[in-house]
PDB file of N, CA and C in Angstrom:
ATOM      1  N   UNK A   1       0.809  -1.198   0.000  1.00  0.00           N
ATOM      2  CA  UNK A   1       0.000   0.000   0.000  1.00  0.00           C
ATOM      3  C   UNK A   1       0.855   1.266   0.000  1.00  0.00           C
ATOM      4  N   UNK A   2       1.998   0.977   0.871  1.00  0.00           N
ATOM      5  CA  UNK A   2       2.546   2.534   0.566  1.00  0.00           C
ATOM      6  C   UNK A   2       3.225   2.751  -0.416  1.00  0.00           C
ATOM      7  N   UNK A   3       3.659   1.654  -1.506  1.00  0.00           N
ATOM      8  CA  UNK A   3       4.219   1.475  -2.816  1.00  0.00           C
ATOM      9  C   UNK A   3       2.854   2.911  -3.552  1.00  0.00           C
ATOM     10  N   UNK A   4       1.849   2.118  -3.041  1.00  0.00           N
ATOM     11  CA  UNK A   4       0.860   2.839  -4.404  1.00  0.00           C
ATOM     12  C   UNK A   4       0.263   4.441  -3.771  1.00  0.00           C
ATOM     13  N   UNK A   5       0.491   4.549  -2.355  1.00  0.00           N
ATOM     14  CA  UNK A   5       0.241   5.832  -2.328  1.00  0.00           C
ATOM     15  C   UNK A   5       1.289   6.599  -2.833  1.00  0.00           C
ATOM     16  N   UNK A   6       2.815   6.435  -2.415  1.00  0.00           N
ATOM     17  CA  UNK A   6       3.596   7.205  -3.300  1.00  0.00           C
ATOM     18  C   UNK A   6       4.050   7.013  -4.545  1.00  0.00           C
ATOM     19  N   UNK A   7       3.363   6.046  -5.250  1.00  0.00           N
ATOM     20  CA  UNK A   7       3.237   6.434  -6.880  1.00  0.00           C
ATOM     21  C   UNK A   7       2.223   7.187  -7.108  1.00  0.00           C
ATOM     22  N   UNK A   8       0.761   7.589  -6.334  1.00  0.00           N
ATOM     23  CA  UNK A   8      -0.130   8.400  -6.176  1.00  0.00           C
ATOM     24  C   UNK A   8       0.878   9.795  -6.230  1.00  0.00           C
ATOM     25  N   UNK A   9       1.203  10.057  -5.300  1.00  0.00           N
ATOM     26  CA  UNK A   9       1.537  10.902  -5.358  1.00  0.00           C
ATOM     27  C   UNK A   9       3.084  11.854  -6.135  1.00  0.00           C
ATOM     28  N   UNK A  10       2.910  10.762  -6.962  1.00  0.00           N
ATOM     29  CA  UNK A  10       4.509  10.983  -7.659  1.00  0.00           C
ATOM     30  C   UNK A  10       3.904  11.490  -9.116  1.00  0.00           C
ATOM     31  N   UNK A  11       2.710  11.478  -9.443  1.00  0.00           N
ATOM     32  CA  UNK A  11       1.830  11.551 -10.958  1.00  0.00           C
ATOM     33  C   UNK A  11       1.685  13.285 -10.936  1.00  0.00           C
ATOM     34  N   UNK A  12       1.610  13.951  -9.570  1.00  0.00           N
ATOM     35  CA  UNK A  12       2.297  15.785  -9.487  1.00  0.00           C
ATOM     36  C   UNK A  12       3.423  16.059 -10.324  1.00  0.00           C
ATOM     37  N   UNK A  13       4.496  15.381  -9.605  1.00  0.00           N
ATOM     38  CA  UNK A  13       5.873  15.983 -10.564  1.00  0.00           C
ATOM     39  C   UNK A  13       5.941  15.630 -11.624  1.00  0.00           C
ATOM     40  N   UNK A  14       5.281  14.438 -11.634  1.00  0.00           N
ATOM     41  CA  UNK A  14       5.461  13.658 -13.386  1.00  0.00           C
ATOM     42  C   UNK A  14       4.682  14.647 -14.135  1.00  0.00           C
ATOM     43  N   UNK A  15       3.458  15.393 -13.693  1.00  0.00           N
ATOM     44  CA  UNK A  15       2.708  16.207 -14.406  1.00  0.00           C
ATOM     45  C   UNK A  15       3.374  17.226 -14.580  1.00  0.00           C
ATOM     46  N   UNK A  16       3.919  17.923 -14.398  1.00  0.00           N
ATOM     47  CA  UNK A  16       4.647  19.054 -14.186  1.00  0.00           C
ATOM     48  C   UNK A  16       5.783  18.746 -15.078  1.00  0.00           C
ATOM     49  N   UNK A  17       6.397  17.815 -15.187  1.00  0.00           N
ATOM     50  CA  UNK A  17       7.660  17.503 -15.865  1.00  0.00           C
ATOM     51  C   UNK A  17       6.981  17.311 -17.413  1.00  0.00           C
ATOM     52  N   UNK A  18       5.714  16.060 -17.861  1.00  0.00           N
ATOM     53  CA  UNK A  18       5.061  16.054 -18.837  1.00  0.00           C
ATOM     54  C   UNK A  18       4.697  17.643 -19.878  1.00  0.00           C
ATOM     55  N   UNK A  19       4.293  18.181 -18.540  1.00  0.00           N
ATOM     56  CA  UNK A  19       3.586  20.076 -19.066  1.00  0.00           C
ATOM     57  C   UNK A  19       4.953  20.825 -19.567  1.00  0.00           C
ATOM     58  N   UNK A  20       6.117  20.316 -19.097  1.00  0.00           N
ATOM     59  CA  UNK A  20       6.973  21.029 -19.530  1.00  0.00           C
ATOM     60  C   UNK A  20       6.881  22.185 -18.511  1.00  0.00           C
ATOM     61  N   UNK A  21       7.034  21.953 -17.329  1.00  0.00           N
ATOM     62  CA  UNK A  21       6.375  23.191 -16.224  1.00  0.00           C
ATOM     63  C   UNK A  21       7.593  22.592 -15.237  1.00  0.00           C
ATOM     64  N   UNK A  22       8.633  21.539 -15.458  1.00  0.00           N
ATOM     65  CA  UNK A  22       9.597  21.415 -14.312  1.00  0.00           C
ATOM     66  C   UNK A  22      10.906  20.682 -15.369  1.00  0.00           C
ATOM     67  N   UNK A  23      11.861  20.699 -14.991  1.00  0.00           N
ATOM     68  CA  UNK A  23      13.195  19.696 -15.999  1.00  0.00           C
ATOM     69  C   UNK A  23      12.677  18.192 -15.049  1.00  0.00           C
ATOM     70  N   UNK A  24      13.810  17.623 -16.185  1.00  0.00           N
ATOM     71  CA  UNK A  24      14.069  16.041 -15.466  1.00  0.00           C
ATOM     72  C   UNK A  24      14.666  15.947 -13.799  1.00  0.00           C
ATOM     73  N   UNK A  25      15.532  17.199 -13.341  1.00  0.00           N
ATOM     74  CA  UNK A  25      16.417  16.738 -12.602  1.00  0.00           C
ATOM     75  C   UNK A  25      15.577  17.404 -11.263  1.00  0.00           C
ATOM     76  N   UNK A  26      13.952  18.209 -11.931  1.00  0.00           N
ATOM     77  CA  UNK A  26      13.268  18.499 -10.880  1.00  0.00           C
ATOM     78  C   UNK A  26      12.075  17.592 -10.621  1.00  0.00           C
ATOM     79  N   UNK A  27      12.000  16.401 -11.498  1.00  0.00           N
ATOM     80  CA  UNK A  27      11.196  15.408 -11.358  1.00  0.00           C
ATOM     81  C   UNK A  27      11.959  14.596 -10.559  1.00  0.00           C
ATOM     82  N   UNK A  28      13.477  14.181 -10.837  1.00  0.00           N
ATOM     83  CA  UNK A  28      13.720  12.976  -9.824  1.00  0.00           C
ATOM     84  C   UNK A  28      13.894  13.809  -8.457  1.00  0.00           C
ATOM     85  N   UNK A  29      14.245  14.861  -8.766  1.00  0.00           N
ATOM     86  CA  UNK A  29      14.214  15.111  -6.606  1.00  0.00           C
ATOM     87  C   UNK A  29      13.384  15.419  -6.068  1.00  0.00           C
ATOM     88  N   UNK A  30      12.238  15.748  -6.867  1.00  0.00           N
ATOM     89  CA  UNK A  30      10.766  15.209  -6.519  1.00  0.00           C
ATOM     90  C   UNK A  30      10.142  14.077  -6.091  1.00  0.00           C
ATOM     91  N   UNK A  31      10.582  13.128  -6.928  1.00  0.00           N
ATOM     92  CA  UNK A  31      10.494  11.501  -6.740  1.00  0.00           C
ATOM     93  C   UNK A  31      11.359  11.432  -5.289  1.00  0.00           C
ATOM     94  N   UNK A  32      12.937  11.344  -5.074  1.00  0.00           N
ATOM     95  CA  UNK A  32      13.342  11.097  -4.142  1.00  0.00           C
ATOM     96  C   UNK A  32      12.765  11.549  -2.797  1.00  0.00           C
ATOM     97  N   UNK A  33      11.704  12.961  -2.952  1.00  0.00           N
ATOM     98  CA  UNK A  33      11.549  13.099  -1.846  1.00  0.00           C
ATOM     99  C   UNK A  33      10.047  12.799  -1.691  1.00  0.00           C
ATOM    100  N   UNK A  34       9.749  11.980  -2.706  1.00  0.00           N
ATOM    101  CA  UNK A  34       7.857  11.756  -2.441  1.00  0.00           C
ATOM    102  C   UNK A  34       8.864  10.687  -1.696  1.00  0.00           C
ATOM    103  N   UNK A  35       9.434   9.610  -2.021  1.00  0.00           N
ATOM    104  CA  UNK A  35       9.666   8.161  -1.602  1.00  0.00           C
ATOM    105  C   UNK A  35      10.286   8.330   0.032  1.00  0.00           C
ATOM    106  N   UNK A  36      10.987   9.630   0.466  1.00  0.00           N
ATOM    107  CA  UNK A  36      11.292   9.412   1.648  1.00  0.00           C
ATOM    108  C   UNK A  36      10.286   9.725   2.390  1.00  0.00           C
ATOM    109  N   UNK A  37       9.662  10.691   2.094  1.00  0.00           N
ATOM    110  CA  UNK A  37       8.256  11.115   2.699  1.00  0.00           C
ATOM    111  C   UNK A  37       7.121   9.760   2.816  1.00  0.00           C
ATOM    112  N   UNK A  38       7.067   9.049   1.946  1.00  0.00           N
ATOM    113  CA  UNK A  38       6.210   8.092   1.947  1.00  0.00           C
ATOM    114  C   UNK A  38       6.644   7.184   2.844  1.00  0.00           C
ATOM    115  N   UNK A  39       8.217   7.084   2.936  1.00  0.00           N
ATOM    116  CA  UNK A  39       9.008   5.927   3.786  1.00  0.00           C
ATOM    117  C   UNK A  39       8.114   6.439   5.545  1.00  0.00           C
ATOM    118  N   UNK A  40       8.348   7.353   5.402  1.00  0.00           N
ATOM    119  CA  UNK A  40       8.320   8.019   7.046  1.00  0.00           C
ATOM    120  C   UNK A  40       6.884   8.089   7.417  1.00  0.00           C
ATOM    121  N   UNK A  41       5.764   8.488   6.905  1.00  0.00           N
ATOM    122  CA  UNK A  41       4.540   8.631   6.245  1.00  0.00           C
ATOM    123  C   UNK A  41       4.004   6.914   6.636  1.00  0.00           C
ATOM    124  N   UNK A  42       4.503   6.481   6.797  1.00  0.00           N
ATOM    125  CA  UNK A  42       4.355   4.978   6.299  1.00  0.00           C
ATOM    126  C   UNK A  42       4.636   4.227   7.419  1.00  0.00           C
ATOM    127  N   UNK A  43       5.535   4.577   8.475  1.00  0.00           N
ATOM    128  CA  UNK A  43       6.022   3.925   9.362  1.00  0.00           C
ATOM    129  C   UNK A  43       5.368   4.605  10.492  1.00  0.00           C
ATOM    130  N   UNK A  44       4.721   6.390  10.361  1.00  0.00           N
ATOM    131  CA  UNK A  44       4.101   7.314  11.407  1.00  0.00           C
ATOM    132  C   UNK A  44       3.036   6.051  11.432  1.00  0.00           C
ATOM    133  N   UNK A  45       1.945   5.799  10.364  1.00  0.00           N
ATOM    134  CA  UNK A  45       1.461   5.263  10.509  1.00  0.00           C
ATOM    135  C   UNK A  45       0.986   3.803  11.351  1.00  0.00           C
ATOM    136  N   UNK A  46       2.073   3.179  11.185  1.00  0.00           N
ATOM    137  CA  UNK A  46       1.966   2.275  11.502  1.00  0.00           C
ATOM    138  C   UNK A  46       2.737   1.903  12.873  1.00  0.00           C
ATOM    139  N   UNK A  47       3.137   2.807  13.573  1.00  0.00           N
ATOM    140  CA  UNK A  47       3.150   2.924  15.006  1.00  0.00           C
ATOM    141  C   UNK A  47       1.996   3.726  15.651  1.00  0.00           C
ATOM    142  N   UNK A  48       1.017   4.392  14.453  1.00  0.00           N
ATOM    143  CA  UNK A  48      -0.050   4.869  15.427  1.00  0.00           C
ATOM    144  C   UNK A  48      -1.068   4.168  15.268  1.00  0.00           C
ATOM    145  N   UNK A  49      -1.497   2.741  14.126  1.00  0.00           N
ATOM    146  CA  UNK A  49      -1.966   1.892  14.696  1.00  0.00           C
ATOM    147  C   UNK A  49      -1.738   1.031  15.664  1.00  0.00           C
ATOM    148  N   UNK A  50      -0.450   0.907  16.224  1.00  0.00           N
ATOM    149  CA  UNK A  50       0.175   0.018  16.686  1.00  0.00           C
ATOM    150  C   UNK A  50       0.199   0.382  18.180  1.00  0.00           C
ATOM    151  N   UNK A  51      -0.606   2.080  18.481  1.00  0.00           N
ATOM    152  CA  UNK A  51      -0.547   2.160  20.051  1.00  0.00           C
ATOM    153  C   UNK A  51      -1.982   2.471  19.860  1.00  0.00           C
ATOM    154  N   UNK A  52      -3.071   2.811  19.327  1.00  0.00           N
ATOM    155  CA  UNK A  52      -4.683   2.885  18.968  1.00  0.00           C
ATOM    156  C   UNK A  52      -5.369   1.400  18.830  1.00  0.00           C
ATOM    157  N   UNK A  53      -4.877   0.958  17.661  1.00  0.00           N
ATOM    158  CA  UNK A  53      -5.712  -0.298  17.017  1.00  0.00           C
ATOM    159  C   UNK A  53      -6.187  -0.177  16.393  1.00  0.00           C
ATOM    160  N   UNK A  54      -6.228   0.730  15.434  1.00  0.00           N
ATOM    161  CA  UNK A  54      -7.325   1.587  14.665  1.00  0.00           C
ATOM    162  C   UNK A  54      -6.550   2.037  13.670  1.00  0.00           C
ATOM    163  N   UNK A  55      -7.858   2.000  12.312  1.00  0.00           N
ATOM    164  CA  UNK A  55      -7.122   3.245  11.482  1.00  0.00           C
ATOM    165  C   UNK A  55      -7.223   4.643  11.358  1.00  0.00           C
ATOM    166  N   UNK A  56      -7.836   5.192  12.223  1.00  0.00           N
ATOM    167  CA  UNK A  56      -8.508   6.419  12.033  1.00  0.00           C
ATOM    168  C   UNK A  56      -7.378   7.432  13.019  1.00  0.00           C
ATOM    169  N   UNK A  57      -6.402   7.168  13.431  1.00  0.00           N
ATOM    170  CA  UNK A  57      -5.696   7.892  13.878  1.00  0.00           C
ATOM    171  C   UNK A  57      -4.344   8.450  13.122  1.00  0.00           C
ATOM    172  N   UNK A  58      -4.457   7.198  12.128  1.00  0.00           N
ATOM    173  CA  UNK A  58      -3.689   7.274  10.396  1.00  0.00           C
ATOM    174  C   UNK A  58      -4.269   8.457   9.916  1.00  0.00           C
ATOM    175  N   UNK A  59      -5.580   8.363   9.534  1.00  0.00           N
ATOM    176  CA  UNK A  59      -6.771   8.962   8.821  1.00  0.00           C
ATOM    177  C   UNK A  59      -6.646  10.073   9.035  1.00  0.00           C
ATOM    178  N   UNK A  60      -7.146  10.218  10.471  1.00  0.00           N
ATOM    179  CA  UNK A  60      -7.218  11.367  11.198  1.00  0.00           C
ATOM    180  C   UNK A  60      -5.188  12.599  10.950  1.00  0.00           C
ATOM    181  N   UNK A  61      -4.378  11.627  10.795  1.00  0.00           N
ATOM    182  CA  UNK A  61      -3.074  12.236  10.986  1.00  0.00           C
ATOM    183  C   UNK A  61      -2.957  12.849   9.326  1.00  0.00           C
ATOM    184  N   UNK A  62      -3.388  12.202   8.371  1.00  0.00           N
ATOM    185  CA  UNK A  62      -3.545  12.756   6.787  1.00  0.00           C
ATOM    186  C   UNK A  62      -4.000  13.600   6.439  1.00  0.00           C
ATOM    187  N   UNK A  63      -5.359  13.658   7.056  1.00  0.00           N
ATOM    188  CA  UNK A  63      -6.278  14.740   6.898  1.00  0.00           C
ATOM    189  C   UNK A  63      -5.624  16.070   7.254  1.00  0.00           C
ATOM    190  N   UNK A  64      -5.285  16.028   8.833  1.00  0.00           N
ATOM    191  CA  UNK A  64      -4.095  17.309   9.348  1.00  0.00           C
ATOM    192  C   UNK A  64      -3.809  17.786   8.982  1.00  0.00           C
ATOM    193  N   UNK A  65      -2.842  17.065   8.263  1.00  0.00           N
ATOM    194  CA  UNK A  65      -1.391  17.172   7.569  1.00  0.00           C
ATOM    195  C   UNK A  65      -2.210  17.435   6.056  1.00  0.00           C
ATOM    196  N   UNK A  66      -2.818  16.866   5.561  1.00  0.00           N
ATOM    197  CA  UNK A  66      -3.451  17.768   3.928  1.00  0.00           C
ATOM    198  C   UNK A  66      -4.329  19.152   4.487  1.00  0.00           C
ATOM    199  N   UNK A  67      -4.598  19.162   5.366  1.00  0.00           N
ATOM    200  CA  UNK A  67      -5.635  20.868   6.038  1.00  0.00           C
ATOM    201  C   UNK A  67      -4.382  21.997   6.213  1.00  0.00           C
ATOM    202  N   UNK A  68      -3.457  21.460   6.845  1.00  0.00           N
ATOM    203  CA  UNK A  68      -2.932  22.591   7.898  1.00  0.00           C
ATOM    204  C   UNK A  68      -1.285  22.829   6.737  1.00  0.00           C
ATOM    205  N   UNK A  69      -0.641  21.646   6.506  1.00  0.00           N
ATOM    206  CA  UNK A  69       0.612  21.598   6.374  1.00  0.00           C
ATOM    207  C   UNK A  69       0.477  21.790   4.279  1.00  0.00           C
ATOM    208  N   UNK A  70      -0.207  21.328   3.626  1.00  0.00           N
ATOM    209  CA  UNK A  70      -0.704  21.360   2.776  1.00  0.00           C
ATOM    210  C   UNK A  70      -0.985  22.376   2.037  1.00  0.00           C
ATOM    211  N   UNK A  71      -2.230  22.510   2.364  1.00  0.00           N
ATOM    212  CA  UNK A  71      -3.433  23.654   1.695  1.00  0.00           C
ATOM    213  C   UNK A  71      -3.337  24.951   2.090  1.00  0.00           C
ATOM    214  N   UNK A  72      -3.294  25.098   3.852  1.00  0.00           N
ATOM    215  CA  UNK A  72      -3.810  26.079   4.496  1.00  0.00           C
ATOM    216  C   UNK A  72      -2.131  27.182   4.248  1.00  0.00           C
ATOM    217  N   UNK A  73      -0.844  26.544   4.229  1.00  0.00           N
ATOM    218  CA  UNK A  73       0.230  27.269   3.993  1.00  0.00           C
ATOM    219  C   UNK A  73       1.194  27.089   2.405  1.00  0.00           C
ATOM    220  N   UNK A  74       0.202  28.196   1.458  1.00  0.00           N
ATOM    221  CA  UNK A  74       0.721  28.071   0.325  1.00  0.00           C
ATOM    222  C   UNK A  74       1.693  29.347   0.368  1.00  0.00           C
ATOM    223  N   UNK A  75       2.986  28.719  -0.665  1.00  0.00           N
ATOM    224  CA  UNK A  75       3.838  29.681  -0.638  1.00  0.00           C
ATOM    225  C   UNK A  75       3.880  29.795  -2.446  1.00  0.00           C
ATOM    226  N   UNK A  76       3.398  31.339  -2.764  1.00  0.00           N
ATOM    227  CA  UNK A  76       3.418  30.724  -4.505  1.00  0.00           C
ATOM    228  C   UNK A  76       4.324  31.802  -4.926  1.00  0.00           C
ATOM    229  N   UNK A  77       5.175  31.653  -6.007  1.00  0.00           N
ATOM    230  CA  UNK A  77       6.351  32.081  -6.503  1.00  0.00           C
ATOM    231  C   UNK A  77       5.931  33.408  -7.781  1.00  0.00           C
ATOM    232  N   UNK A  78       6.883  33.731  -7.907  1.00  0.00           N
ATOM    233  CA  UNK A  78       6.186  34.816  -9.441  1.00  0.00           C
ATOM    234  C   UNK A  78       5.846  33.593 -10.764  1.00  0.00           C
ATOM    235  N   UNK A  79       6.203  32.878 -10.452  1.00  0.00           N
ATOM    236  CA  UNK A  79       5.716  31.821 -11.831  1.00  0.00           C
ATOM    237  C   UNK A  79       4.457  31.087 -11.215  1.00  0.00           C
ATOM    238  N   UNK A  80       3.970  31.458 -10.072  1.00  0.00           N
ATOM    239  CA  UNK A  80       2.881  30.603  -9.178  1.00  0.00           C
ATOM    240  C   UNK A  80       2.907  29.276  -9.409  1.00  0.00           C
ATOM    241  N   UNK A  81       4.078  28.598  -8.871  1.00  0.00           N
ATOM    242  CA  UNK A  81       4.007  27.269  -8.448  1.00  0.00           C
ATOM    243  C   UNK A  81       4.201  27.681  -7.144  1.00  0.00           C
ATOM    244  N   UNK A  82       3.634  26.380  -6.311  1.00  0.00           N
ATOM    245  CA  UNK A  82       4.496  26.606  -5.052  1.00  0.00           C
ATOM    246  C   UNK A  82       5.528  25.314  -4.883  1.00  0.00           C
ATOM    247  N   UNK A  83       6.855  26.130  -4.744  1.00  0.00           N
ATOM    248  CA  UNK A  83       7.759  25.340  -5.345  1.00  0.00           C
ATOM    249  C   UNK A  83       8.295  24.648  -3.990  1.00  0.00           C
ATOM    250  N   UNK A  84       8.098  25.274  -2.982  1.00  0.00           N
ATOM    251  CA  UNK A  84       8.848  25.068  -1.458  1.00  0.00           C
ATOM    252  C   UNK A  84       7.860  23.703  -0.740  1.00  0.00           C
ATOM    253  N   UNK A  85       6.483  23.346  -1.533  1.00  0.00           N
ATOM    254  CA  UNK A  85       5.660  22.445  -0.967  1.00  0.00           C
ATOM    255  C   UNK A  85       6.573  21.313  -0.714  1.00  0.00           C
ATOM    256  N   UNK A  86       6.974  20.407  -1.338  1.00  0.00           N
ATOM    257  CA  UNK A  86       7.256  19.212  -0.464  1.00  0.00           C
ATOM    258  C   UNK A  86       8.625  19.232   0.384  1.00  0.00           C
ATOM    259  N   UNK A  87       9.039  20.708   0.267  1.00  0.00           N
ATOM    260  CA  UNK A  87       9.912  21.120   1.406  1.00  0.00           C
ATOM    261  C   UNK A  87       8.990  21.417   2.947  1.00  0.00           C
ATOM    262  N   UNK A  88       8.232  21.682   2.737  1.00  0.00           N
ATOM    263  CA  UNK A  88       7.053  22.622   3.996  1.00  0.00           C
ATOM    264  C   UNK A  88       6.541  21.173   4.697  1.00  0.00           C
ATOM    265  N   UNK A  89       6.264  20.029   3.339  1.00  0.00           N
ATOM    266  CA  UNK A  89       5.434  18.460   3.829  1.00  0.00           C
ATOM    267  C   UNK A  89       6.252  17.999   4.353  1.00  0.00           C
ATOM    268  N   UNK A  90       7.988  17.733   4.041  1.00  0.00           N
ATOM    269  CA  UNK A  90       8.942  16.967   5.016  1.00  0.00           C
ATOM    270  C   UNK A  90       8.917  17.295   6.116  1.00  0.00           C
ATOM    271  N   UNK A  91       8.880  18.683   6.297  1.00  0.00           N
ATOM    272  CA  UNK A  91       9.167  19.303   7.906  1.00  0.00           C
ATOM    273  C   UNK A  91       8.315  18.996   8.465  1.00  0.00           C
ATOM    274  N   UNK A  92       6.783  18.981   8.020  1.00  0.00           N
ATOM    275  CA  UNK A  92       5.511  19.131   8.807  1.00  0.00           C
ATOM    276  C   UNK A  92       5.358  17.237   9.294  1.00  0.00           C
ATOM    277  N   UNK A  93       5.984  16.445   8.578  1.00  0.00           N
ATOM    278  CA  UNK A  93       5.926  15.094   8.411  1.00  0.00           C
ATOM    279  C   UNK A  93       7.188  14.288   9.742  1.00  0.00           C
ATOM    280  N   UNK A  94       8.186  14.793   9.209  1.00  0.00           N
ATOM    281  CA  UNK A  94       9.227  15.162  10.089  1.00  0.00           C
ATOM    282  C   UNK A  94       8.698  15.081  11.816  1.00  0.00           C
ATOM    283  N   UNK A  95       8.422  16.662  11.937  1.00  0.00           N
ATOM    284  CA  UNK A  95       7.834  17.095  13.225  1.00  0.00           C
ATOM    285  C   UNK A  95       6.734  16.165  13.879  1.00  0.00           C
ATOM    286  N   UNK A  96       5.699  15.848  13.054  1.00  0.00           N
ATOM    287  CA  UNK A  96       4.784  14.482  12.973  1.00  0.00           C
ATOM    288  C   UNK A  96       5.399  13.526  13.680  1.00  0.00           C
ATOM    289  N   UNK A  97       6.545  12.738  12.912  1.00  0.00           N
ATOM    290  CA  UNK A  97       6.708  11.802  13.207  1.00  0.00           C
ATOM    291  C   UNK A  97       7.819  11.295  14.541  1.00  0.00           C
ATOM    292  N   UNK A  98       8.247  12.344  15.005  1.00  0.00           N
ATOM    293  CA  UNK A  98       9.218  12.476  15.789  1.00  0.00           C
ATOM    294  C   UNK A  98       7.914  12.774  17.002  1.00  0.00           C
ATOM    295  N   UNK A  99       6.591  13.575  17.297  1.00  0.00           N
ATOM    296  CA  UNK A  99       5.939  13.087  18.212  1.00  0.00           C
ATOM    297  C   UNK A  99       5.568  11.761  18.485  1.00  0.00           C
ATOM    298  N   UNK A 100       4.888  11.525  17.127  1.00  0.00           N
ATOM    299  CA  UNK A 100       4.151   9.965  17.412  1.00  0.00           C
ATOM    300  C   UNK A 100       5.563   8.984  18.045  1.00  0.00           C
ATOM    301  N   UNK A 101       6.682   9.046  17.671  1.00  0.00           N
ATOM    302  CA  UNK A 101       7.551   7.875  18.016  1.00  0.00           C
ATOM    303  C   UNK A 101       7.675   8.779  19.684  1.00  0.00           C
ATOM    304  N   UNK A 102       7.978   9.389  20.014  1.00  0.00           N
ATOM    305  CA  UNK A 102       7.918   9.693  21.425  1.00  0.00           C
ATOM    306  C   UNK A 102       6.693   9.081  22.311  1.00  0.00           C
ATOM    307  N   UNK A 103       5.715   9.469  21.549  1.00  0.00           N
ATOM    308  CA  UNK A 103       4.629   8.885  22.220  1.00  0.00           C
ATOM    309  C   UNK A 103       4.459   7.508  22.338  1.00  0.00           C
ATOM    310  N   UNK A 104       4.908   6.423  21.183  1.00  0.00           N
ATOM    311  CA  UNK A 104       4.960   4.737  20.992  1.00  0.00           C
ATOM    312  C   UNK A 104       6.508   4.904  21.859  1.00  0.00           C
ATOM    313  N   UNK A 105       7.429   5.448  22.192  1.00  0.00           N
ATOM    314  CA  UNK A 105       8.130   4.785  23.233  1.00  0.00           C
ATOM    315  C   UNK A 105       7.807   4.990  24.715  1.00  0.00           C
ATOM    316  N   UNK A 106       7.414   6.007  24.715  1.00  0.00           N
ATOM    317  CA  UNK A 106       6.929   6.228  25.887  1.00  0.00           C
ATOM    318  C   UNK A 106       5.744   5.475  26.492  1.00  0.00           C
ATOM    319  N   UNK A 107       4.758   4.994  25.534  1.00  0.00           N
ATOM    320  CA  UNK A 107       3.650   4.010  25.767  1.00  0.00           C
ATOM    321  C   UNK A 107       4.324   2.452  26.252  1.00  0.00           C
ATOM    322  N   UNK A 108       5.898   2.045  25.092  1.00  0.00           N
ATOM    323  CA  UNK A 108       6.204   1.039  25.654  1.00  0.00           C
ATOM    324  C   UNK A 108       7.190   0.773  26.908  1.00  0.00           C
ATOM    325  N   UNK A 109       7.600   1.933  27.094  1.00  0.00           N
ATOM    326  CA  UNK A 109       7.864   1.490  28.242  1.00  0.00           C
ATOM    327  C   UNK A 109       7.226   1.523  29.845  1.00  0.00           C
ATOM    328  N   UNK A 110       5.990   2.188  29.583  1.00  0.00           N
ATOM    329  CA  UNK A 110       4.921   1.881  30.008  1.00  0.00           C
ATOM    330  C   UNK A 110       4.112   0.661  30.820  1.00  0.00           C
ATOM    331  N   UNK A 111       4.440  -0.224  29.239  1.00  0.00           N
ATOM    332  CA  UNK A 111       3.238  -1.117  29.415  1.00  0.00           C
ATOM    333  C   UNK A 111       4.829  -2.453  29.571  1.00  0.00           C
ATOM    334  N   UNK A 112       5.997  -2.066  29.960  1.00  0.00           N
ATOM    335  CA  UNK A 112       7.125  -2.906  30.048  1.00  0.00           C
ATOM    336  C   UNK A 112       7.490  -3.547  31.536  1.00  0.00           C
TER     337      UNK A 112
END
């Protein structure tokens, strides 16, 4: 599954590169950073099912993160792309994921 969300989300830069709206060498560091994002994205996840039981705390963490980190802080350029976005999503993903793992160690040693 997280193979196909970040090919989901890799069909942006490819569009952009297709339109002739980015080069090649701004599609692959696009790519490199959908795939680390997805890596991390991927693992938030699955330590916050892993202290819930649930998926909706996944759900709930996407949604966030597409409202707040996403949408709500566009930075658009004189060519109006916003070019700094999946710079703004690492950090916001980043910051994310460095709570949730505080919180899953702190739960296990807890319950240790």
């Amino acid at each position: 599954m997280a193979f196909l969300f970040g090919v989901w989300h890799w069909v942006m830069p490819f569009r952009d590169y297709i339109e002739g709206k980015s080069s090649l060498s701004t599609l692959l560091i696009m790519g490199i950073g959908y795939i680390v994002l997805v890596g991390i994205m991927s693992i938030k996840w699955s330590l916050l099912y892993k202290l819930t039981g649930s998926l909706w705390m996944g759900l709930g963490d996407h949604l966030f993160n597409n409202v707040i980190v996403t949408n709500l802080v566009h930075v658009i350029s004189n060519n109006e792309a916003d070019s700094m976005q999946i710079v703004r999503i690492l950090i916001g993903q980043l910051i994310s994921f460095i709570i949730v793992l505080l919180f899953y160690i702190m739960n296990n040693k807890r319950t240790s």
